[in-house]
N, C-alpha and C. Protein backbone atom coordinates (compact mmCIF):
# COMPACT_ATOMS: atom_id res chain seq x y z
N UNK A 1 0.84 -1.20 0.00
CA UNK A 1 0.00 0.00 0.00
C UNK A 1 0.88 1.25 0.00
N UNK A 2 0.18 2.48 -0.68
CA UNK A 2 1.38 3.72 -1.33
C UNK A 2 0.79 4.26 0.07
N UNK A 3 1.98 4.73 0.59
CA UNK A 3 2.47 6.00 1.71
C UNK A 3 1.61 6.94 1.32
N UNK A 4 0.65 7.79 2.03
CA UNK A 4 -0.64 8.34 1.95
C UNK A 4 0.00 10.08 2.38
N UNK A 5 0.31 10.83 1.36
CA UNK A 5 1.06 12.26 1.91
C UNK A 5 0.01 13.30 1.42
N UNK A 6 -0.10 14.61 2.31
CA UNK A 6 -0.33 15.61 2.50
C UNK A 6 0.79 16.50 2.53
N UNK A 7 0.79 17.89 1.37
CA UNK A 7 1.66 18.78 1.83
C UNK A 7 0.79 20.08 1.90
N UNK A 8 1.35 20.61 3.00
CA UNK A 8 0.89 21.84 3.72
C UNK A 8 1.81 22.84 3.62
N UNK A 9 1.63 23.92 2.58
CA UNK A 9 2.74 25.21 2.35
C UNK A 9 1.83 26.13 1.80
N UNK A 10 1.78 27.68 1.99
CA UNK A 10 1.66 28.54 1.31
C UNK A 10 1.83 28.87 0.00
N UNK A 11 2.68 28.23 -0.26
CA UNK A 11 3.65 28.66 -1.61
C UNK A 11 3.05 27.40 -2.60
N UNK A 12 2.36 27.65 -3.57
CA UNK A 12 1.91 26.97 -4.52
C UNK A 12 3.17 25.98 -5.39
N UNK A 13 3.67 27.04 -5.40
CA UNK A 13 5.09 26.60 -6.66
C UNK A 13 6.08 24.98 -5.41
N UNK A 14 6.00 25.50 -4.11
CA UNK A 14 6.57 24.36 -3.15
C UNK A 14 5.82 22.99 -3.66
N UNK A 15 4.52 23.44 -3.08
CA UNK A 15 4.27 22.23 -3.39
C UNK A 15 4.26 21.08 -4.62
N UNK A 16 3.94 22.23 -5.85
CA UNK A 16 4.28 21.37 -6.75
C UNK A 16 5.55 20.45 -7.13
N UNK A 17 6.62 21.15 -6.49
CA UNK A 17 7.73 20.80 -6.72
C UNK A 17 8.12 19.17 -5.62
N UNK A 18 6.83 19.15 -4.93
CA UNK A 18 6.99 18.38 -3.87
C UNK A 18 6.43 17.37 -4.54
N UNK A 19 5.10 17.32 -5.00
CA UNK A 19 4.12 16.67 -5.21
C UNK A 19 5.09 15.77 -6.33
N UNK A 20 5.85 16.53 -7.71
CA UNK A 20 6.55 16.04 -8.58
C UNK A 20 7.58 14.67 -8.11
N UNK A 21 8.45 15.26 -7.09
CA UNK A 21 9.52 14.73 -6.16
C UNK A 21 8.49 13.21 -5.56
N UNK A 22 7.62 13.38 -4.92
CA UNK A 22 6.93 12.81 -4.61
C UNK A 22 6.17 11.23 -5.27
N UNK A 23 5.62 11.51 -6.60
CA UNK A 23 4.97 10.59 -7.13
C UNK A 23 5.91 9.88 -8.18
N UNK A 24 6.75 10.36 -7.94
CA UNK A 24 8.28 9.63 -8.96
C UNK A 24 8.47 8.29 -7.84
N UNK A 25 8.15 8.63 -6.81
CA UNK A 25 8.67 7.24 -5.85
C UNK A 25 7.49 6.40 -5.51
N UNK A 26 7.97 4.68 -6.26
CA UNK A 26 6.88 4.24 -6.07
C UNK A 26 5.64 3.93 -5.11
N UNK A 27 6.22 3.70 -4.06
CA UNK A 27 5.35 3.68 -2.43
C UNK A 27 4.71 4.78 -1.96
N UNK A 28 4.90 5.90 -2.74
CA UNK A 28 4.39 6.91 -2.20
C UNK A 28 3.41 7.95 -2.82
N UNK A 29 2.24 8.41 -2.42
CA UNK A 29 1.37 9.19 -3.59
C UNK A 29 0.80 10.39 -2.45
N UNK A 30 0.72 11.60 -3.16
CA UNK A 30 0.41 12.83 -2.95
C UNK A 30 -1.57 13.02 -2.69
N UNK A 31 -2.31 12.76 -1.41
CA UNK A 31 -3.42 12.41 -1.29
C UNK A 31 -4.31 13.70 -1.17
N UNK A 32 -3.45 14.72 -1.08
CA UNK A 32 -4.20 16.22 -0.42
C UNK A 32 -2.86 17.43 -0.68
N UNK A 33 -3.33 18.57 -0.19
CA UNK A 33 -3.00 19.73 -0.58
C UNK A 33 -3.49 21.07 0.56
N UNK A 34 -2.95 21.64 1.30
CA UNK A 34 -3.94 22.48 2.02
C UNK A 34 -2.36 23.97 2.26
N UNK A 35 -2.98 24.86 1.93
CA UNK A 35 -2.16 26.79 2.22
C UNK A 35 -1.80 27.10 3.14
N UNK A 36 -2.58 26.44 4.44
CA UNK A 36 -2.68 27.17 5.50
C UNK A 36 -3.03 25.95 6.32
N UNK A 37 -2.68 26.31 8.09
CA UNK A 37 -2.70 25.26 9.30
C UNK A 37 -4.32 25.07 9.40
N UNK A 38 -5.31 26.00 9.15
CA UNK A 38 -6.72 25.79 9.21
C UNK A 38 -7.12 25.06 8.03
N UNK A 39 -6.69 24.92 7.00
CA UNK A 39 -7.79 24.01 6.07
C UNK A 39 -6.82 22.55 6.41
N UNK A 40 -5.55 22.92 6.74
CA UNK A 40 -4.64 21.68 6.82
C UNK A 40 -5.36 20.59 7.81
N UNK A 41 -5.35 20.91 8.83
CA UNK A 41 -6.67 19.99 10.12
C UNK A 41 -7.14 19.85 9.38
N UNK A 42 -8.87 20.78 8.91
CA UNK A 42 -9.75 20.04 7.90
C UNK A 42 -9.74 18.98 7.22
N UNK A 43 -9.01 19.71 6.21
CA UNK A 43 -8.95 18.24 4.99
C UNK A 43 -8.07 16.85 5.28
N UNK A 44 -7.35 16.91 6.08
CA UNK A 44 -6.14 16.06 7.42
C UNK A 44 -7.47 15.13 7.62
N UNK A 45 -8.48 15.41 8.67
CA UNK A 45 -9.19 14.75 9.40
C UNK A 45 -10.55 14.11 8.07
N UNK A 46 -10.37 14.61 7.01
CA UNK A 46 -11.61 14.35 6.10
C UNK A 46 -10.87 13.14 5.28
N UNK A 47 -9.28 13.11 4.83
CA UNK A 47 -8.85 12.55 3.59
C UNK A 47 -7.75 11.64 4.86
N UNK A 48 -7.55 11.72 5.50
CA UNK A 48 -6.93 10.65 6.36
C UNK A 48 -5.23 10.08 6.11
N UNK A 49 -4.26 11.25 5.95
CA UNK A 49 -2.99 11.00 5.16
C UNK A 49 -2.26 10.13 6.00
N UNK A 50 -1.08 9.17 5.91
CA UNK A 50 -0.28 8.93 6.98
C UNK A 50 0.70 10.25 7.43
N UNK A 51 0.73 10.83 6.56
CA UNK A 51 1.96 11.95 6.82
C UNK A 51 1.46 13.20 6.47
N UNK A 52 1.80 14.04 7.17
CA UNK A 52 1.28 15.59 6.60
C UNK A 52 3.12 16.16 6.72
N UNK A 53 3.54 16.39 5.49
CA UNK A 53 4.64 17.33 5.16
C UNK A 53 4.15 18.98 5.35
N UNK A 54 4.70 19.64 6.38
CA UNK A 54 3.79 20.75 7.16
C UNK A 54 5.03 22.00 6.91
N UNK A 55 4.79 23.00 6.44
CA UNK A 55 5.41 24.44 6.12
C UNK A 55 5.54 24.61 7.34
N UNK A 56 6.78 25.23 7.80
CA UNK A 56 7.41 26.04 9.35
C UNK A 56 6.74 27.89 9.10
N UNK A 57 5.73 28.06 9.59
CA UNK A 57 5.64 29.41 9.10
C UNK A 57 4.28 30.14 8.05
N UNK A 58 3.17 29.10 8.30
CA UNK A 58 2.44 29.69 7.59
C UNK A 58 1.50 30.66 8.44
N UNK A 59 0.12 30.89 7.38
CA UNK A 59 -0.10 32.18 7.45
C UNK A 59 -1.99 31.50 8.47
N UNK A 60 -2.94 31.88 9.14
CA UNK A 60 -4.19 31.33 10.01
C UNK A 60 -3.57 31.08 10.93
N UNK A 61 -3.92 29.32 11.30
CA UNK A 61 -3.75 28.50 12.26
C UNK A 61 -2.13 28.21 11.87
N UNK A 62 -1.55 28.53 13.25
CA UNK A 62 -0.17 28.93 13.08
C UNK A 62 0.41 27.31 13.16
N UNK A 63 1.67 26.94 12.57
CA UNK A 63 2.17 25.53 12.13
C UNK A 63 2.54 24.56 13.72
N UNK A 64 2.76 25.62 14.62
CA UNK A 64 2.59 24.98 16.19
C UNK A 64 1.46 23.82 15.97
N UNK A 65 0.13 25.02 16.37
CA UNK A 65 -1.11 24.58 16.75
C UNK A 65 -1.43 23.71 15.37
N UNK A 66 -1.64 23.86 14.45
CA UNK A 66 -1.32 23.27 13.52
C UNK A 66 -1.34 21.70 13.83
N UNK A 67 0.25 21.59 14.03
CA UNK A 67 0.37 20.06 14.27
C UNK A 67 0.18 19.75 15.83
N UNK A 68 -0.54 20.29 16.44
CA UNK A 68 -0.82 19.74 17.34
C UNK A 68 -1.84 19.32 17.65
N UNK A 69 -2.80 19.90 16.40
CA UNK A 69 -4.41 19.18 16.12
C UNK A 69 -4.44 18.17 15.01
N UNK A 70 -3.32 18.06 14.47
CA UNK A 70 -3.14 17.19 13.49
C UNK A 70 -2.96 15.91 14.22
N UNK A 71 -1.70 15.99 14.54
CA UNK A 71 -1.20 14.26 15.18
C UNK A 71 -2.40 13.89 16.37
N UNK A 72 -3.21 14.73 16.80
CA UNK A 72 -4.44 14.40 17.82
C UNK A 72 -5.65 13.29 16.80
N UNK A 73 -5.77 13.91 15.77
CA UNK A 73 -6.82 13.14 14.86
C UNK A 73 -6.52 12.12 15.14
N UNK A 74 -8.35 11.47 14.93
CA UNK A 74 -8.28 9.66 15.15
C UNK A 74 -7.45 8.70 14.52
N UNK A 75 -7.14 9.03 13.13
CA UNK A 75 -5.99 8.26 12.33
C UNK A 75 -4.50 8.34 12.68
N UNK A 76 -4.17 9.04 13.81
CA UNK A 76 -3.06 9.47 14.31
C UNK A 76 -2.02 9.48 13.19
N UNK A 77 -1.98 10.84 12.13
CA UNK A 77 -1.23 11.22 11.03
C UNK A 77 -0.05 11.47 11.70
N UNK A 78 1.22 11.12 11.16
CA UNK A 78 2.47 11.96 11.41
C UNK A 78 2.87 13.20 10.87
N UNK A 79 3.70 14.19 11.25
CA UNK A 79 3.72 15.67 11.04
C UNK A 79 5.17 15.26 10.45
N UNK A 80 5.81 15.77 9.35
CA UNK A 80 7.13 16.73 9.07
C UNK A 80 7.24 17.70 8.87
N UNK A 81 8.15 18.37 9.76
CA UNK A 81 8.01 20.10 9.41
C UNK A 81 9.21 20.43 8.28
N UNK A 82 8.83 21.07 7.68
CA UNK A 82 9.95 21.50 6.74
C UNK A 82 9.98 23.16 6.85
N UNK A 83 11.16 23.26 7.07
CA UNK A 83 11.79 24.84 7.50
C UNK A 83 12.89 25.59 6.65
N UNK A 84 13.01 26.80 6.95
CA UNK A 84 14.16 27.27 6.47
C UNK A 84 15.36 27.44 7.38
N UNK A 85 14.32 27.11 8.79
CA UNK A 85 15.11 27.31 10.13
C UNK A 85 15.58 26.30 10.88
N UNK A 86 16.98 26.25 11.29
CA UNK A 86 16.91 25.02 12.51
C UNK A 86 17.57 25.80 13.82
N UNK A 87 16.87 27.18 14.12
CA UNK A 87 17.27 27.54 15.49
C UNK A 87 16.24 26.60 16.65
N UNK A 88 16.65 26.53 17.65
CA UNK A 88 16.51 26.01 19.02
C UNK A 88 14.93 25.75 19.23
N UNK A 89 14.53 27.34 19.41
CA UNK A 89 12.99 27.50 19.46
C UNK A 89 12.46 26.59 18.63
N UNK A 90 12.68 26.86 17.44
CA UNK A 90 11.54 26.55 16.14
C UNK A 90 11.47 25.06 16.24
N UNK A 91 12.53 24.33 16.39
CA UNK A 91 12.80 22.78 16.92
C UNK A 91 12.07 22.62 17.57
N UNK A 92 12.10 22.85 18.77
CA UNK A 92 11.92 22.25 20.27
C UNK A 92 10.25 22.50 20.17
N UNK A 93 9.96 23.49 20.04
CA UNK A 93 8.32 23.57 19.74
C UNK A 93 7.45 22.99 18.96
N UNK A 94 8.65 22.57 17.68
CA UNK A 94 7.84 21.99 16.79
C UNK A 94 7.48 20.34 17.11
N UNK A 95 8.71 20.05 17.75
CA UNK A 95 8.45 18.59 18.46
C UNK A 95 7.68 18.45 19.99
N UNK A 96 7.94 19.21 20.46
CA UNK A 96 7.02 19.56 21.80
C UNK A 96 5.10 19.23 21.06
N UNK A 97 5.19 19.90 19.70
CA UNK A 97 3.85 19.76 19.47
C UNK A 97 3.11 18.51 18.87
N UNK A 98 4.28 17.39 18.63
CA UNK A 98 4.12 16.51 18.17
C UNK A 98 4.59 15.76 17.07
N UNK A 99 5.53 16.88 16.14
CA UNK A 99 6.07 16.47 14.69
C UNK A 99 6.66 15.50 14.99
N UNK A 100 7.29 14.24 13.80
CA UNK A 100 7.76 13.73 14.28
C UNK A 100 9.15 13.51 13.71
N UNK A 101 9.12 14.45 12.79
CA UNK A 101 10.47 14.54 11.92
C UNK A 101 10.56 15.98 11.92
N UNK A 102 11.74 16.44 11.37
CA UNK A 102 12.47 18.32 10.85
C UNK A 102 13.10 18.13 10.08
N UNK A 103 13.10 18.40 8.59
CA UNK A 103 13.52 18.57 7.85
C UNK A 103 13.60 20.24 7.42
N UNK A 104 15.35 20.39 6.97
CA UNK A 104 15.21 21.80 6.31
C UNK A 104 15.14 21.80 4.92
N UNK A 105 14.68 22.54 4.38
CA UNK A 105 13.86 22.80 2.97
C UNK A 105 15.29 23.03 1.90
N UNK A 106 16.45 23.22 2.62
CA UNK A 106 17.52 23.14 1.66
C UNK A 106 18.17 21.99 1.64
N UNK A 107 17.22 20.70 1.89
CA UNK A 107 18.40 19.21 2.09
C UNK A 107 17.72 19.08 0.71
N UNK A 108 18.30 17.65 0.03
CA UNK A 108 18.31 17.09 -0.61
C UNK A 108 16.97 16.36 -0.79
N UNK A 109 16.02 15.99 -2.02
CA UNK A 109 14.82 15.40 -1.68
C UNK A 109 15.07 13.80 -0.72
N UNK A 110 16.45 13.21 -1.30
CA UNK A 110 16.77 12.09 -0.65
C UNK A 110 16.60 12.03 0.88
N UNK A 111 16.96 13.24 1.50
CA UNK A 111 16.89 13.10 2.89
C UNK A 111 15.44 12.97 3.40
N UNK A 112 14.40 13.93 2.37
CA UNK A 112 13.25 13.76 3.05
C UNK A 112 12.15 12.54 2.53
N UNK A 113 12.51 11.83 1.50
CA UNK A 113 12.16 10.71 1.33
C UNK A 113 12.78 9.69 2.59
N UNK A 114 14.44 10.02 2.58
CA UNK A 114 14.17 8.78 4.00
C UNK A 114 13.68 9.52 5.21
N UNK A 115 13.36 10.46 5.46
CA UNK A 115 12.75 10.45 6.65
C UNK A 115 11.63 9.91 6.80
N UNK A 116 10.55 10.25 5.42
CA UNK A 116 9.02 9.69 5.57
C UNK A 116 9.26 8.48 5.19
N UNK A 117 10.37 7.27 4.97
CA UNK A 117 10.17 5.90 5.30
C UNK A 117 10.72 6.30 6.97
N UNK A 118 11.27 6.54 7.54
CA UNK A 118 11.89 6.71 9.05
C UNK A 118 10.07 6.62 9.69
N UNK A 119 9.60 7.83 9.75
CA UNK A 119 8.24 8.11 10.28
C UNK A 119 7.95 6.58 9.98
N UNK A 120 7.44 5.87 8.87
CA UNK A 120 6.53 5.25 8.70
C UNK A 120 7.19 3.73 9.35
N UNK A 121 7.94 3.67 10.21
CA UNK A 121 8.23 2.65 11.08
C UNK A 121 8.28 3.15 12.53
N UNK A 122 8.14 4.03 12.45
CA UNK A 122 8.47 4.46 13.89
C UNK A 122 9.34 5.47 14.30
N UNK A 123 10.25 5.43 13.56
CA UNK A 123 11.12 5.59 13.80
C UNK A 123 11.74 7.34 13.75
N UNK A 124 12.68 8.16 14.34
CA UNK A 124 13.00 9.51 14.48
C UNK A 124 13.96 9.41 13.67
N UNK A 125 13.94 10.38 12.73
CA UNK A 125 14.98 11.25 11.73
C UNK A 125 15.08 13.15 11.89
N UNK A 126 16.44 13.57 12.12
CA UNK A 126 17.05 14.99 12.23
C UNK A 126 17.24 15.10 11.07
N UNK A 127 17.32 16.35 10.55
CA UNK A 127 18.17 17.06 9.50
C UNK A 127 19.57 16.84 10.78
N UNK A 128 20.57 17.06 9.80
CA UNK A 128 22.31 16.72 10.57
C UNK A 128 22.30 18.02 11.18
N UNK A 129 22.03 19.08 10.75
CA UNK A 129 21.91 20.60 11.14
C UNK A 129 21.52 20.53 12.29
N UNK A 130 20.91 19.59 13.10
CA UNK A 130 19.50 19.96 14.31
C UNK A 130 20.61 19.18 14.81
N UNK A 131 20.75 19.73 16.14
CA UNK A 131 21.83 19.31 16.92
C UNK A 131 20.79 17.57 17.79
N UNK A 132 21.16 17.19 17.91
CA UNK A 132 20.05 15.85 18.88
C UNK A 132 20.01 15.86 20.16
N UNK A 133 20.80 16.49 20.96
CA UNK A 133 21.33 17.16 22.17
C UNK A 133 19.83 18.21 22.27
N UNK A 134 19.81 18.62 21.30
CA UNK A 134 18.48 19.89 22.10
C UNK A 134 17.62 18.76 21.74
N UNK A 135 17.13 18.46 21.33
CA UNK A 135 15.81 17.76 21.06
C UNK A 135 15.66 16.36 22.22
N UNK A 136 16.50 16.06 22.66
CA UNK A 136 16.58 15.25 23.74
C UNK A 136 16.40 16.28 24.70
N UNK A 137 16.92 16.81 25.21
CA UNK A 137 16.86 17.74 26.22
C UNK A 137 15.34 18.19 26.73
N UNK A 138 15.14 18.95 25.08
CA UNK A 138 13.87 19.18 25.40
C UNK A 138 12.72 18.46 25.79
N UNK A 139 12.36 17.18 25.30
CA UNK A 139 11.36 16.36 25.29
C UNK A 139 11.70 15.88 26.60
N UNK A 140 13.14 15.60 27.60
CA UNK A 140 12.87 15.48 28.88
C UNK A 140 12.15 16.62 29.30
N UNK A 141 12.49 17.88 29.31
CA UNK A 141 11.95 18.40 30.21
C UNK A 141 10.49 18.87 29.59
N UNK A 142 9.91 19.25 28.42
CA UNK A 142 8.63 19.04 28.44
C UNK A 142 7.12 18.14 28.81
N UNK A 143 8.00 17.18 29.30
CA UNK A 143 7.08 15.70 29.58
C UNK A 143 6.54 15.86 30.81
N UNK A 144 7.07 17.05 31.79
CA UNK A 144 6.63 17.06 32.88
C UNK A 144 6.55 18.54 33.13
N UNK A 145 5.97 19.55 31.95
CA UNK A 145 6.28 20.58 32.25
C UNK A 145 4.86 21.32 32.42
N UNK A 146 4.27 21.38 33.69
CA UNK A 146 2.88 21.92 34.16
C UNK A 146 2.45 23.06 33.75
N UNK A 147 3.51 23.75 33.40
CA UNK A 147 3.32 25.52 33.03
C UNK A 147 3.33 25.72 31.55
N UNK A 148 3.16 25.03 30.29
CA UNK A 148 2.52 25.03 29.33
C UNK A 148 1.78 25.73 29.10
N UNK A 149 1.44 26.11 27.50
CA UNK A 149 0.28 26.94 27.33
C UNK A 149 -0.80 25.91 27.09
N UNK A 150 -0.25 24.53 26.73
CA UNK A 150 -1.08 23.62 26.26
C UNK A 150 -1.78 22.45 27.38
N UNK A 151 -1.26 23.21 28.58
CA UNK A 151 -1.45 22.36 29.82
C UNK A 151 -2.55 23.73 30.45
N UNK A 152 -2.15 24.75 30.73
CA UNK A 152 -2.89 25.65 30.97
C UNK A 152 -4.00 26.15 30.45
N UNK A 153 -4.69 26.19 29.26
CA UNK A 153 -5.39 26.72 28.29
C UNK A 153 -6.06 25.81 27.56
N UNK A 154 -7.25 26.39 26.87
CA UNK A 154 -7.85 25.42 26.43
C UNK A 154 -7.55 25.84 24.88
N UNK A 155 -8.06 24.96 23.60
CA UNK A 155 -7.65 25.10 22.54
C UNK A 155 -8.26 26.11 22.05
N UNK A 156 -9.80 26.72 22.48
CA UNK A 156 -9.91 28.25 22.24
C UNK A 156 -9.44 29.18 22.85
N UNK A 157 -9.02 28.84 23.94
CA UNK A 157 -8.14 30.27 24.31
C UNK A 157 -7.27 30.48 24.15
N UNK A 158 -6.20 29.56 23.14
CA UNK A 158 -4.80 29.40 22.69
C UNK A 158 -5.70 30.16 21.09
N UNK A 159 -6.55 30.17 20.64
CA UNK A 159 -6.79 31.23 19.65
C UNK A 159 -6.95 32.21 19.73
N UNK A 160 -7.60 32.34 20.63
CA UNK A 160 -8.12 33.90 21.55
C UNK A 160 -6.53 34.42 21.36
N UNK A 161 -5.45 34.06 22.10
CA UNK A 161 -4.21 34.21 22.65
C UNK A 161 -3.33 35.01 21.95
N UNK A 162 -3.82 34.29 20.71
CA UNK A 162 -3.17 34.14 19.56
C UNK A 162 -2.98 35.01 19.10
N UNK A 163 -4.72 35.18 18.70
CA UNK A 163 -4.76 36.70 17.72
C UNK A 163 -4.69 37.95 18.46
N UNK A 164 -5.11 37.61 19.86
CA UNK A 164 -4.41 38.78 21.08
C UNK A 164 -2.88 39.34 20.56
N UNK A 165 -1.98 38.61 20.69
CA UNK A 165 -0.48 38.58 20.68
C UNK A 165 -0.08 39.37 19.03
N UNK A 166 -1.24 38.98 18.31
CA UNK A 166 -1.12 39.58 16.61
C UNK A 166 -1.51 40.59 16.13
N UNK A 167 -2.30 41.59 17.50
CA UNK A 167 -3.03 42.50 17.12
C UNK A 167 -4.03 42.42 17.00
N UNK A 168 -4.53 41.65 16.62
CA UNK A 168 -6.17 41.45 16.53
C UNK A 168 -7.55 42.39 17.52
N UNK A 169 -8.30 43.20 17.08
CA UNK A 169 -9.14 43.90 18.10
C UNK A 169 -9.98 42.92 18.59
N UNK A 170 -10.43 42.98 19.81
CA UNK A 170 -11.60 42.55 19.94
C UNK A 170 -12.48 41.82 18.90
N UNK A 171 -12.92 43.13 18.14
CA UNK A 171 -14.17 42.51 17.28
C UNK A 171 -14.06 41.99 15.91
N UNK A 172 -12.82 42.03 15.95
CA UNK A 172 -11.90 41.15 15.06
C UNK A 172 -11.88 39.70 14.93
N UNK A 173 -11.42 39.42 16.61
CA UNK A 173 -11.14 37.77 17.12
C UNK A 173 -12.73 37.23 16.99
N UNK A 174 -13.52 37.85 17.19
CA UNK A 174 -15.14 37.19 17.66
C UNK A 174 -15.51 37.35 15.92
N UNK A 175 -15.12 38.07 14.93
CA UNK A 175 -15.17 37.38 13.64
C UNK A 175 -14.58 36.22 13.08
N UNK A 176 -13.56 35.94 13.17
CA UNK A 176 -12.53 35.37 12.98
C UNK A 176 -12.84 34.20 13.57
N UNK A 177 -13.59 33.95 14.62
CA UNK A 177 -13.81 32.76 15.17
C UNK A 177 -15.20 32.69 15.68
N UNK A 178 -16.34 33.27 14.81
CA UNK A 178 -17.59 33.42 15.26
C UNK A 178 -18.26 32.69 16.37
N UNK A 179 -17.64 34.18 17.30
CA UNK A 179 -18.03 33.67 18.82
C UNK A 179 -18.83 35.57 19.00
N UNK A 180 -19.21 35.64 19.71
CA UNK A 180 -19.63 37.17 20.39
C UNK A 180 -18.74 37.78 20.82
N UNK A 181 -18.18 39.13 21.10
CA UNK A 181 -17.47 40.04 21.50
C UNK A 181 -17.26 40.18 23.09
N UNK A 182 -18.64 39.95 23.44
CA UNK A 182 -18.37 39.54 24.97
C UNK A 182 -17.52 38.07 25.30
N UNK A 183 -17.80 37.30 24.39
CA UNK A 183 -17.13 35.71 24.72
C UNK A 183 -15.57 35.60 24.56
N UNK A 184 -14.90 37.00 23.53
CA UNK A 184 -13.68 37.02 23.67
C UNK A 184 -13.58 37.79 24.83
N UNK A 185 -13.73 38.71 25.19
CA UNK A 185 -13.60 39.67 26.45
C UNK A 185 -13.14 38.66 27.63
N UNK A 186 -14.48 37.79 27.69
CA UNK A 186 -14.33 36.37 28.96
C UNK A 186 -13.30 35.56 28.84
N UNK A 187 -12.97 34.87 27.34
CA UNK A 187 -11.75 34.48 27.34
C UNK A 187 -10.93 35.21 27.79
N UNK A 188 -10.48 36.09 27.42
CA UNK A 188 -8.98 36.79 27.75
C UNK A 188 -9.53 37.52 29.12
N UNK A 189 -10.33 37.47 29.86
CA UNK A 189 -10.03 37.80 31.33
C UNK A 189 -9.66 36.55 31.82
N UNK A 190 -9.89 35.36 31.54
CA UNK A 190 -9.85 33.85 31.85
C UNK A 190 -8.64 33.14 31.44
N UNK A 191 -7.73 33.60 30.19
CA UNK A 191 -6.42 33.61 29.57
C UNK A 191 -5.70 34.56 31.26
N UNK A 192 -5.78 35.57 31.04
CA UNK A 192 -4.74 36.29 31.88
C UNK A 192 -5.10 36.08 33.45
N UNK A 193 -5.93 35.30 34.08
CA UNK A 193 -6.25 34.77 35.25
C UNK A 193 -5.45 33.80 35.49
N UNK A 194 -5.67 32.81 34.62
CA UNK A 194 -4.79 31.48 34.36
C UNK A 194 -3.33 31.52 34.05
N UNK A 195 -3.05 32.59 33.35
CA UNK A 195 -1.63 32.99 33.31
C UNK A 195 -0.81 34.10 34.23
N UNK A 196 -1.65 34.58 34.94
CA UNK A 196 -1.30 35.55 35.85
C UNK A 196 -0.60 36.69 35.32
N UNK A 197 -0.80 37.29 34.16
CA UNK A 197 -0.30 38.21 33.10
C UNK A 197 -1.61 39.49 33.14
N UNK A 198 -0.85 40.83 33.03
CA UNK A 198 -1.90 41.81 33.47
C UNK A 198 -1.82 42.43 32.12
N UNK A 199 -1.31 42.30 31.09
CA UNK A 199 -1.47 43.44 29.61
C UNK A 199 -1.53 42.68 28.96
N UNK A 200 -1.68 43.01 27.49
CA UNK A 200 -1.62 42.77 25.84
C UNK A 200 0.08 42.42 25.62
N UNK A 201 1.03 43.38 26.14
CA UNK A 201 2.14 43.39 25.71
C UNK A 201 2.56 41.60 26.59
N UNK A 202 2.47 41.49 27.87
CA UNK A 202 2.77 40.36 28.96
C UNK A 202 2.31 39.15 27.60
N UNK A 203 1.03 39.14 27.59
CA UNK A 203 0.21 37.77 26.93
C UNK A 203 1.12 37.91 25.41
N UNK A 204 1.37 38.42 24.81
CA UNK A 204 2.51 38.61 23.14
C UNK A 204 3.28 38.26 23.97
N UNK A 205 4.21 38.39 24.86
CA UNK A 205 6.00 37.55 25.05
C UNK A 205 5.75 36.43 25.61
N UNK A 206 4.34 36.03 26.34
CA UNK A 206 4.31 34.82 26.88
C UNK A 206 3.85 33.81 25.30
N UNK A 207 2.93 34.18 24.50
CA UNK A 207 2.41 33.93 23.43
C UNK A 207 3.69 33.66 22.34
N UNK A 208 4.82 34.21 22.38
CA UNK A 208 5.80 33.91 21.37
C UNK A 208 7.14 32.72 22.15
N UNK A 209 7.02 33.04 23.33
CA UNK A 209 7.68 31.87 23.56
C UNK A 209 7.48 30.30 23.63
N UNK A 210 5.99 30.72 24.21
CA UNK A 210 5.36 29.09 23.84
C UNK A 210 4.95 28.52 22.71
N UNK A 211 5.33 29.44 21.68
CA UNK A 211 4.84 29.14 19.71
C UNK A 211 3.90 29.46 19.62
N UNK A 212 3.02 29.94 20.47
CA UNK A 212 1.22 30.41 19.96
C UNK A 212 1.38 31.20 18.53
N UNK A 213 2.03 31.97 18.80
CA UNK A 213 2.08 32.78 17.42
C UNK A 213 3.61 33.02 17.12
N UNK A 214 4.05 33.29 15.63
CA UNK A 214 5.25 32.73 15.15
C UNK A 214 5.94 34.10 14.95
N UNK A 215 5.16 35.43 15.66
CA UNK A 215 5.76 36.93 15.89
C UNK A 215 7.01 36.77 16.51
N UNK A 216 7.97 37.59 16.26
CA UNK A 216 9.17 37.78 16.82
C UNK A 216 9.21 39.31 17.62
N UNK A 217 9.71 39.32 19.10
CA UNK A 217 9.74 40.43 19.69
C UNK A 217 11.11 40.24 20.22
């Protein structure tokens, strides 16, 4: 049976170039297509991929949260992130959220073909770039780490959070996620209760360190 892939990128021209790379190898066929981390879930949970090849950096539902509603689905899909980045953060979060591979977008297609046979046994594959030292590190100490946004918060108020941290007004977020204007208000008195954070500016540096949103301050 052909290896069941999803790629998730902004960039039209990526994917094609993926999809090409892709159906040249026999075990493996290109099942879906999604721009963004919000249609990516969707069509993820509708078309049932083994693998979702996932953009570091897109534009909605940010590539964190992203794969962290992904690998939750009942078919339990695997995540690869493909980046331009292999600093510390972008790692450690991205596996904290569940990926189960990192690939950078300047390796070789060879590397990321063996990684998605790697995934599809079990098994963990680095880009050589990603030191293995942090990624060990990290996953000890996230396994027991109570102060999470993802331990603290619920998955709407990690949106609420979100678009808090992005600017978003008020009556912005309660479009954006057709809820009422009062129901964001309650969230984010209920966000900054739970986080013990008193401003907009506090909830953005707590919001970029835990990956909620992929802003740099």
């Amino acid at each position: 049976m052909a290896i069941k892939i999803m790629l998730v990128d902004d960039h039209k021209i990526i994917r094609d170039g993926l999809r090409s790379l892709i159906e040249k190898q026999r075990d493996m066929e290109v099942v879906a297509e999604a721009a963004d981390g919000q249609n990516a879930v969707k069509i993820a949970r509708k078309i049932q991929p083994h693998i979702c090849i996932l953009d570091i950096g897109m534009p909605e539902l940010n590539d964190i949260e992203a794969t962290r509603q992904i690998v939750k689905l009942p078919h339990k899909p695997k995540v690869i992130g493909l980046s331009m980045h292999s600093d510390r953060r972008c790692v450690a979060q991205m596996l904290k959220a569940g990926a189960a591979e990192y690939i950078l977008k300047n390796s070789a297609f060879g590397e990321l073909a063996q990684a998605i046979a790697a995934v599809m046994k079990g098994e963990v594959y680095l880009n050589p770039a990603v030191a293995e030292t942090v990624v060990d590190d990290h996953r000890r100490v996230v396994k027991h780490d109570e102060n999470s946004v993802y331990v603290l918060l619920s998955k709407r108020e990690r949106e609420v959070l979100r678009q808090i941290a992005e600017g978003r007004s008020t009556k912005d977020i309660a479009s954006a996620l057709d809820i009422s204007v009062k129901t964001v208000e309650t969230h984010r008195r209920q966000i900054m209760e739970k986080l013990k954070l008193r401003s907009v500016a506090e909830l953005t540096k707590y919001a970029v360190k835990e990956g909620v949103t992929d802003l740099e301050i």
